[in-house]
Protein backbone atom coordinates (compact mmCIF):
# COMPACT_ATOMS: atom_id res chain seq x y z
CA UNK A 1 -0.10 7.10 13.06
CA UNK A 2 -2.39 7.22 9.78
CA UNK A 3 -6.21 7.37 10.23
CA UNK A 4 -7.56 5.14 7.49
CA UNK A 5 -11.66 4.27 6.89
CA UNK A 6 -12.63 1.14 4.82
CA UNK A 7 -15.07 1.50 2.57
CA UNK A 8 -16.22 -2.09 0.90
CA UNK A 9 -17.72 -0.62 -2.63
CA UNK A 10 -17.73 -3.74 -4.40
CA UNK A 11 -20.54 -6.55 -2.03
CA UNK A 12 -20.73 -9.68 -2.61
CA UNK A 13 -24.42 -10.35 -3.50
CA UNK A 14 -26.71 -13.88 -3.28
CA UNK A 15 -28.31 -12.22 -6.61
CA UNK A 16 -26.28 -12.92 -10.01
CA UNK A 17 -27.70 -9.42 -10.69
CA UNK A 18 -28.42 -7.70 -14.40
CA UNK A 19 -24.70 -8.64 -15.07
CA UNK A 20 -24.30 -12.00 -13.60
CA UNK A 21 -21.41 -11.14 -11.13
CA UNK A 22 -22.88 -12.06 -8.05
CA UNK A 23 -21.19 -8.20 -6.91
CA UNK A 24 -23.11 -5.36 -5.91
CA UNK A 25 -21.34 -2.67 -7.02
CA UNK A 26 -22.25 0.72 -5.69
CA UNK A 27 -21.78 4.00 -7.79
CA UNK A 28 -18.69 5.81 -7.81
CA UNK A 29 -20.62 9.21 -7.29
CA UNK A 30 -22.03 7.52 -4.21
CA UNK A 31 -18.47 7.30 -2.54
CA UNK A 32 -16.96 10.47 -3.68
CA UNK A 33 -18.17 12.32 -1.08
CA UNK A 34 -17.02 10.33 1.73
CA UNK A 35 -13.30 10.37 -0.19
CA UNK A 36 -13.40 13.80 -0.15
CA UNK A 37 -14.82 14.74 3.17
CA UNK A 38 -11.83 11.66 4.48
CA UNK A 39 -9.08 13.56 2.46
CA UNK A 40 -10.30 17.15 4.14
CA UNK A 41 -9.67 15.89 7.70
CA UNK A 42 -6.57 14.05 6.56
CA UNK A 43 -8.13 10.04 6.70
CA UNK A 44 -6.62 7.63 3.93
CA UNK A 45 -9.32 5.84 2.45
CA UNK A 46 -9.15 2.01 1.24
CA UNK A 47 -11.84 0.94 -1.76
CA UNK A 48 -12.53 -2.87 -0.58
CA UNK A 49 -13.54 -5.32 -3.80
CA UNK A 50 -15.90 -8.32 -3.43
CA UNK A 51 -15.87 -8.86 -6.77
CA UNK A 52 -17.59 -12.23 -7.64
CA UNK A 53 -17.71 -14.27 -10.72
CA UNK A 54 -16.05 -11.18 -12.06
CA UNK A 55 -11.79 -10.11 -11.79
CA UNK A 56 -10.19 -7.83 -9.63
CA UNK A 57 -9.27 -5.18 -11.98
CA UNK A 58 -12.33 -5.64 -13.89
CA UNK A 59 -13.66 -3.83 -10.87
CA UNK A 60 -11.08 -1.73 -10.43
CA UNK A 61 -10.75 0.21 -13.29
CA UNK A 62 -14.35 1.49 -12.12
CA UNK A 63 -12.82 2.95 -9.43
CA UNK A 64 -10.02 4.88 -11.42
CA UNK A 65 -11.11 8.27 -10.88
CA UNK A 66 -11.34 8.00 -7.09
CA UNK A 67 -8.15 6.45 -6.88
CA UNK A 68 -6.45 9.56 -8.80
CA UNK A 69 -6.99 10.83 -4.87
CA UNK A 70 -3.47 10.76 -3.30
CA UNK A 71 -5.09 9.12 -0.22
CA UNK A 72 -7.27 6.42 -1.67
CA UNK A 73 -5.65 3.24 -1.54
CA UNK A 74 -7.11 -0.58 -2.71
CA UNK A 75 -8.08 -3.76 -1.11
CA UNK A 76 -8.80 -6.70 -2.84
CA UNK A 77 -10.63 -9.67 -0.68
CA UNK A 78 -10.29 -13.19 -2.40
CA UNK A 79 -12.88 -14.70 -0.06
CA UNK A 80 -15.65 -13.56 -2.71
CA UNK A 81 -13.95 -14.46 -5.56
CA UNK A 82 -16.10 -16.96 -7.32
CA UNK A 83 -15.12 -19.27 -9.49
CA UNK A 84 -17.92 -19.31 -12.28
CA UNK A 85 -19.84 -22.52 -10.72
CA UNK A 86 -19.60 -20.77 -7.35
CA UNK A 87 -21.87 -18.74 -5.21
CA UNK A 88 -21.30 -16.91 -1.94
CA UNK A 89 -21.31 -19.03 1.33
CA UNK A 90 -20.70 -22.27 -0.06
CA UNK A 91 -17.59 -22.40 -0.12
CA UNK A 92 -14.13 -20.06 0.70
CA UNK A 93 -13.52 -17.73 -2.36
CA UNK A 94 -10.18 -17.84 -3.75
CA UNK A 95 -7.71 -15.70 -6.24
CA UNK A 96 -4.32 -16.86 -8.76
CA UNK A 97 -1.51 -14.51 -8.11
CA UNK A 98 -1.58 -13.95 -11.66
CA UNK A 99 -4.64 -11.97 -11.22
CA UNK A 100 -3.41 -10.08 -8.66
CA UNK A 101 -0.12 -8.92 -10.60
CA UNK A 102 -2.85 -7.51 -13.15
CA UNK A 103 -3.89 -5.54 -10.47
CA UNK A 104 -0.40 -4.60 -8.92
CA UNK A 105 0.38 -3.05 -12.35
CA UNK A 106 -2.48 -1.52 -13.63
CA UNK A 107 -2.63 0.68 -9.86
CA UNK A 108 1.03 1.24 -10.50
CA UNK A 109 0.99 2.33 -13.42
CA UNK A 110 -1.85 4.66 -12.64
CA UNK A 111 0.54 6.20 -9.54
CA UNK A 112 3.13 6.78 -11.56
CA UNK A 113 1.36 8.30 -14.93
CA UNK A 114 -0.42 10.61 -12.40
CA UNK A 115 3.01 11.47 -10.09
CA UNK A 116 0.74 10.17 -7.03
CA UNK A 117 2.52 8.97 -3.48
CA UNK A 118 2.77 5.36 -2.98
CA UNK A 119 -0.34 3.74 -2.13
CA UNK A 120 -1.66 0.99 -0.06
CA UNK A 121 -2.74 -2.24 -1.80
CA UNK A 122 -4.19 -4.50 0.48
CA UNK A 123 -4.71 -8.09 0.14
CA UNK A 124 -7.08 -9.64 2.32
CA UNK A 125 -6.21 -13.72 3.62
CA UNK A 126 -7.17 -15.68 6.33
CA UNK A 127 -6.82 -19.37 4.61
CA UNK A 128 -3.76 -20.65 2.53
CA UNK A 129 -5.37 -21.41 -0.41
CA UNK A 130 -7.19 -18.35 -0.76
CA UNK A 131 -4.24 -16.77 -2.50
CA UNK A 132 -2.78 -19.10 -4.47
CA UNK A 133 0.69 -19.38 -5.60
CA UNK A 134 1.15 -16.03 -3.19
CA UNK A 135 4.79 -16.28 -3.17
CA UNK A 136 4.45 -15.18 -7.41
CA UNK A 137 2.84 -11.85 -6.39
CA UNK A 138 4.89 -9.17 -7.71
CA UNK A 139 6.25 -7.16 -4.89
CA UNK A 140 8.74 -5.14 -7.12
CA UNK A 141 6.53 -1.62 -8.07
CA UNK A 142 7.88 0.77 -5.51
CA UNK A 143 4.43 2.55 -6.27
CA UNK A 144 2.95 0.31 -4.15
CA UNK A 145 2.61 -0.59 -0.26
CA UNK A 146 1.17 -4.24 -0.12
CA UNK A 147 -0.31 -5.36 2.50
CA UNK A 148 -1.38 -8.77 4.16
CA UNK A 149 -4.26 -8.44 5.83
CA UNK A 150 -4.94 -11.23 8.27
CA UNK A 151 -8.16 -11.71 8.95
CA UNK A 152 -9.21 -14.53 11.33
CA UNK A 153 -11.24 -14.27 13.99
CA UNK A 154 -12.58 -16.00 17.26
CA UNK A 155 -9.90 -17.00 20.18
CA UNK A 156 -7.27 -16.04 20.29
CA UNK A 157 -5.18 -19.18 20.03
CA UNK A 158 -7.19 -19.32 16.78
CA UNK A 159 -5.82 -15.24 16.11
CA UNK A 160 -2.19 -15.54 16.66
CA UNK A 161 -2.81 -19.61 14.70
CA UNK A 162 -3.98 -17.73 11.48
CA UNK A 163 -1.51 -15.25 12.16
CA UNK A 164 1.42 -17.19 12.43
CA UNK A 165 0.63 -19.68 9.50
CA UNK A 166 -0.40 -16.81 7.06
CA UNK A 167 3.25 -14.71 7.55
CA UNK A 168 5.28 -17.89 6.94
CA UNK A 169 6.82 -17.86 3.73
CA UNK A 170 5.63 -14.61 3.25
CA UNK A 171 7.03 -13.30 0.26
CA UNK A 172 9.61 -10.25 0.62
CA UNK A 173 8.01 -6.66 0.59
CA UNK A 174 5.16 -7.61 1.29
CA UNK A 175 3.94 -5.80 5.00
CA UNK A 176 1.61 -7.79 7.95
CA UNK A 177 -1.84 -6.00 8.81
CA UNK A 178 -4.49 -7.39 11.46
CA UNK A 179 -7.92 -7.19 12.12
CA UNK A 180 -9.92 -6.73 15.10
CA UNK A 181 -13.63 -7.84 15.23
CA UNK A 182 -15.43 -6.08 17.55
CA UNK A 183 -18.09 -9.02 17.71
CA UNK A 184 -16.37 -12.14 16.72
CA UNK A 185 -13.04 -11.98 18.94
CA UNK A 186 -13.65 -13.66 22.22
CA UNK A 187 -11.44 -11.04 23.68
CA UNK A 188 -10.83 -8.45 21.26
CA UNK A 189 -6.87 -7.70 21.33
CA UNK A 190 -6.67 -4.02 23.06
CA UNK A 191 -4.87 -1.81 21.18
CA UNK A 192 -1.60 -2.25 23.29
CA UNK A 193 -1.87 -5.88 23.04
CA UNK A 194 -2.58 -5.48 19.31
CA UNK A 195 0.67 -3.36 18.71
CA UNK A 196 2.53 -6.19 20.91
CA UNK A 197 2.13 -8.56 18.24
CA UNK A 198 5.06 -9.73 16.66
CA UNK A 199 5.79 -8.35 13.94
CA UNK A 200 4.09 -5.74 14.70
CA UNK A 201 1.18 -4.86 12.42
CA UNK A 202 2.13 -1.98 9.64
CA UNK A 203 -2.36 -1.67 9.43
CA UNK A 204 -4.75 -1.90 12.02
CA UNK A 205 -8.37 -2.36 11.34
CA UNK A 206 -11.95 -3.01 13.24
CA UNK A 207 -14.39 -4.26 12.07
């Protein structure tokens, strides 16, 4: 089992902000030393991107440095990915697959120029239509790990619902991951129940 520690450094914002993006985003230098101290006690790290009414690997590349680290990985979360009419919490954000394959190989690229292990990329879902056209995403760079990442909450009829209707016609190489919300499930899964689910989850996280 892999320790891993989230760190969202990309927040969606209710303020546009000096560059319009609706995207907090917080100073590399201001997460390096939680990378480091996570790759010291041997904890894989995942950069989380709300990105806005900006792209993915816009905000990406200002990560590059950090994810030179062998054990910093990527998510990308389409829920606050505005179109450019949008704003956060009016609607469910949403991302083309197209944008994603920039993404998939610009960080592949970047594992394999620098001879890195494979990393994670994690794509965060928990409506159809928040990834759309999902069975185009390119699940051929062998640099890569991606991952689903289901994220429903509540019941859990509602859970294993999401669950069920987000892995069909899940597109080949591509791995299931769950979530657990501490406050929002009403029960959170135990971690024996969680590891029950079929298939079983390749990442757990709480949140």
């Amino acid at each position: 089992m892999q320790p891993a520690f989230e760190i969202i450094t990309t927040i969606a914002s209710s303020a546009a902000g000096a560059d319009g993006d609706y995207s907090a985003e917080i100073d590399p230098e201001t997460i390096r030393p939680w990378v480091e101290a996570a790759g010291k006690e041997g904890i894989y790290v995942v950069l989380d991107l709300q990105p806005g009414r900006t792209d993915f690997l816009t905000q990406a590349k200002l990560y590059e440095d950090l994810l030179k680290h062998p054990h910093v990985g990527l998510a990308l979360d389409p829920e606050w990915r505005l179109k450019p009419d949008q704003k956060h919490m009016r609607q469910i954000g949403s991302v083309e697959a197209a944008e994603i394959n920039t993404v998939i190989t610009w960080l592949a690229d970047l594992v394999k120029s620098n001879r890195l292990p494979q990393k994670v990329l994690i794509l965060h879902q928990f409506q159809l239509a928040m990834i759309r056209s999902r069975q185009d995403v390119d699940t051929s760079r062998e640099e890569l790990a991606i991952t689903l990442h289901a994220d429903g909450h509540g019941v859990r009829s509602e859970k294993m619902a999401t669950w069920d209707a987000l892995r069909t016609d899940l597109p080949e190489g591509i791995w299931m991951a769950w979530k657990n919300f501490i406050d929002e499930d009403k029960p959170m899964f135990t971690p024996e129940e969680t590891y029950a689910i079929e298939p079983r989850p390749w990442f757990v996280s709480y949140q």
